[in-house]
C-alpha atoms as a PDB file:
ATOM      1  CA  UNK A   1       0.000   0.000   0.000  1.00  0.00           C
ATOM      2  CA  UNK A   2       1.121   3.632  -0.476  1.00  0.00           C
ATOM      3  CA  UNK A   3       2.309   5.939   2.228  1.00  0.00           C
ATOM      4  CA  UNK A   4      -0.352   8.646   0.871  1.00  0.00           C
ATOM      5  CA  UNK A   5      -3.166   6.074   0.494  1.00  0.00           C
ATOM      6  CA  UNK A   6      -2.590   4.789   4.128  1.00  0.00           C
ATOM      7  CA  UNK A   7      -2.452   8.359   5.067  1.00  0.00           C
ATOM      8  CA  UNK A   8      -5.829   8.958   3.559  1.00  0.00           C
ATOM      9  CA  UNK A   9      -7.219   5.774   5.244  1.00  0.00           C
ATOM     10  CA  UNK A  10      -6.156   6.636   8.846  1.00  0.00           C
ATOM     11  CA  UNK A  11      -7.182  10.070   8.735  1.00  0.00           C
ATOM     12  CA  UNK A  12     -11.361   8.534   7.149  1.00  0.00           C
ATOM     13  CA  UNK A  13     -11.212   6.983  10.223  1.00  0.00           C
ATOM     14  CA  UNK A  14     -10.356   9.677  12.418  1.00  0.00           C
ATOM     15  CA  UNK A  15     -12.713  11.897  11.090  1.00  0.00           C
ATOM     16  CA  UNK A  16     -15.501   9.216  11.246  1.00  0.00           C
ATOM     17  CA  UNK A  17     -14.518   8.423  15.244  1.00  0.00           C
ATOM     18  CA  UNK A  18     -15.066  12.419  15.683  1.00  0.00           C
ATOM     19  CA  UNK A  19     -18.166  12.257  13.583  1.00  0.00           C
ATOM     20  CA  UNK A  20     -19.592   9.179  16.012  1.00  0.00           C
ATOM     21  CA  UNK A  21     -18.285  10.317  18.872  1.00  0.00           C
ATOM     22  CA  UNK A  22     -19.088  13.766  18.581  1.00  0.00           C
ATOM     23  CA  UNK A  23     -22.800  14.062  19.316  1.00  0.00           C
ATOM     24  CA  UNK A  24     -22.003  12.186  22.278  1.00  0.00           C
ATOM     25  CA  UNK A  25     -20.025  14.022  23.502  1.00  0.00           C
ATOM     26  CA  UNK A  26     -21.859  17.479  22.936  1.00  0.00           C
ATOM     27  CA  UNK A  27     -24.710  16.179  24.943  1.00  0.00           C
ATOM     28  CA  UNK A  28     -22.102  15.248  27.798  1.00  0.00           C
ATOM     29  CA  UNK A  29     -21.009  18.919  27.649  1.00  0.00           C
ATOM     30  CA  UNK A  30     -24.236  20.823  27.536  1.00  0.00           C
ATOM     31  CA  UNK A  31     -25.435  18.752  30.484  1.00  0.00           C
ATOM     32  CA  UNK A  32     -22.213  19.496  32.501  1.00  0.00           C
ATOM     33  CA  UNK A  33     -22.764  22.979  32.086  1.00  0.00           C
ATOM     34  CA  UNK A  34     -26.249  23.367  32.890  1.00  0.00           C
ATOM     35  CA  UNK A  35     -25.951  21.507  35.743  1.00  0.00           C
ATOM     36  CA  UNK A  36     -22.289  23.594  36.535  1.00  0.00           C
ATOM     37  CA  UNK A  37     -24.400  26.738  36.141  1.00  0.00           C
ATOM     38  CA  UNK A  38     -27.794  25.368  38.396  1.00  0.00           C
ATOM     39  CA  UNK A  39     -24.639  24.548  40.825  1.00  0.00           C
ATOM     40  CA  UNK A  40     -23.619  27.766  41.069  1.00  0.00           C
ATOM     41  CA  UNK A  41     -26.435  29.599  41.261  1.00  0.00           C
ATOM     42  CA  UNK A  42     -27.642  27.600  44.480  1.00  0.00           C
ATOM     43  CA  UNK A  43     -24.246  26.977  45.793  1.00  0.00           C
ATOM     44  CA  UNK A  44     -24.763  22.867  46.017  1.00  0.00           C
ATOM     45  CA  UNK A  45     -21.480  21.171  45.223  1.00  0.00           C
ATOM     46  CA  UNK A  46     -22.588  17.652  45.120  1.00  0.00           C
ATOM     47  CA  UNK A  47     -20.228  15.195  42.708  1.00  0.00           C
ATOM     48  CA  UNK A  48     -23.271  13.108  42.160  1.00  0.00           C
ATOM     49  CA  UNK A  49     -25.178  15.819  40.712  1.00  0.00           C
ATOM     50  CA  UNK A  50     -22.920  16.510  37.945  1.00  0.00           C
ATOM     51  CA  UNK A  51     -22.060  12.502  36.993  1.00  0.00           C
ATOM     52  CA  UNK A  52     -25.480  11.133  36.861  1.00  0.00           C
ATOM     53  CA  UNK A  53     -27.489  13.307  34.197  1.00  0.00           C
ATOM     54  CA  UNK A  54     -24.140  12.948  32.302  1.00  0.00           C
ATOM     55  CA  UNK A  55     -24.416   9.528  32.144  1.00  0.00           C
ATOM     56  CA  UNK A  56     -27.921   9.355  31.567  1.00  0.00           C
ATOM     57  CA  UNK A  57     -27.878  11.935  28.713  1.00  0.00           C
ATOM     58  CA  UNK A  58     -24.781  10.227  27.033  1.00  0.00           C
ATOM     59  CA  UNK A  59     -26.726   6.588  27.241  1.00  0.00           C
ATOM     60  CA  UNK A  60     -29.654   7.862  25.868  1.00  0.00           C
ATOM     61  CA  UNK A  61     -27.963   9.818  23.352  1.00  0.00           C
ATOM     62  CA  UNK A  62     -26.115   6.491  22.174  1.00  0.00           C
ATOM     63  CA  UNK A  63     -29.371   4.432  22.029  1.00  0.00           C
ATOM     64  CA  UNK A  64     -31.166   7.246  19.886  1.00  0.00           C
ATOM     65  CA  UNK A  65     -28.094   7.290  17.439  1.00  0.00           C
ATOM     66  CA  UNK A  66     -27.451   4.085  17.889  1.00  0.00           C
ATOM     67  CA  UNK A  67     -29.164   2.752  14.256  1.00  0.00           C
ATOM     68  CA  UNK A  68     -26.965   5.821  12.628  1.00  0.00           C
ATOM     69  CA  UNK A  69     -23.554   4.997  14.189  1.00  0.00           C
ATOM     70  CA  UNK A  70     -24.389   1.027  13.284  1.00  0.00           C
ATOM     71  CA  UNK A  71     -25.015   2.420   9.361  1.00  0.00           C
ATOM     72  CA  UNK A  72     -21.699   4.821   9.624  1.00  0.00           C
ATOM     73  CA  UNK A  73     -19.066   1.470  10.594  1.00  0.00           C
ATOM     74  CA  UNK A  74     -21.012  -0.883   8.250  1.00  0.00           C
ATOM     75  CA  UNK A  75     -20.051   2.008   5.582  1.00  0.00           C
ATOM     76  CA  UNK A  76     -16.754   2.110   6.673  1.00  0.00           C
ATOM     77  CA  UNK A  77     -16.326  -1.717   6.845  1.00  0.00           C
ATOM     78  CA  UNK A  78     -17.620  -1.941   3.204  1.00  0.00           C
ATOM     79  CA  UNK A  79     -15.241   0.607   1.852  1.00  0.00           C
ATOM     80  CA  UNK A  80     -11.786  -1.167   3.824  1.00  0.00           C
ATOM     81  CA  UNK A  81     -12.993  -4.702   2.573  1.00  0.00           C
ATOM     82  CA  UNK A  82     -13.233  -3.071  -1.258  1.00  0.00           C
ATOM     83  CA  UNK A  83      -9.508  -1.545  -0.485  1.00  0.00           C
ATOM     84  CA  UNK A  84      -8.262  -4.737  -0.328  1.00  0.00           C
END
């Protein structure tokens, strides 16, 4: 295989983990920062109060996307197996 062709590959599937990861992850963050700036406002610093809606958003997000991010590695999978 070429360097530039393997260099193409690796960087598909970088921008595809960002592309599946990324919603994720955005729900993570907006929930952390509502609940930062509810935590601030009434001065409650509880650890469980951050770390619970952040893993219930981030589950939920995955099992909404779930039949998308299924679709997105099958494509992926396809177009490595035709590579070779």
């Amino acid at each position: 295989m070429i360097d530039g062709s393997l260099l193409e590959l690796v960087r598909h599937a970088m921008v595809m983990t960002l592309e599946i990861a990324g919603p994720v992850l955005v729900a993570g963050l907006v929930i952390g920062l509502v609940i930062s700036i509810v935590q601030a406002v009434t001065q409650i610093q509880e650890q469980t109060l951050t770390i619970v809606p952040k893993i219930v958003a981030m589950s939920v997000m995955l099992v909404v996307l779930l039949p998308w991010i299924v679709a997105k590695i099958a494509d992926f999978a396809v177009s490595m197996f035709r590579l070779v």
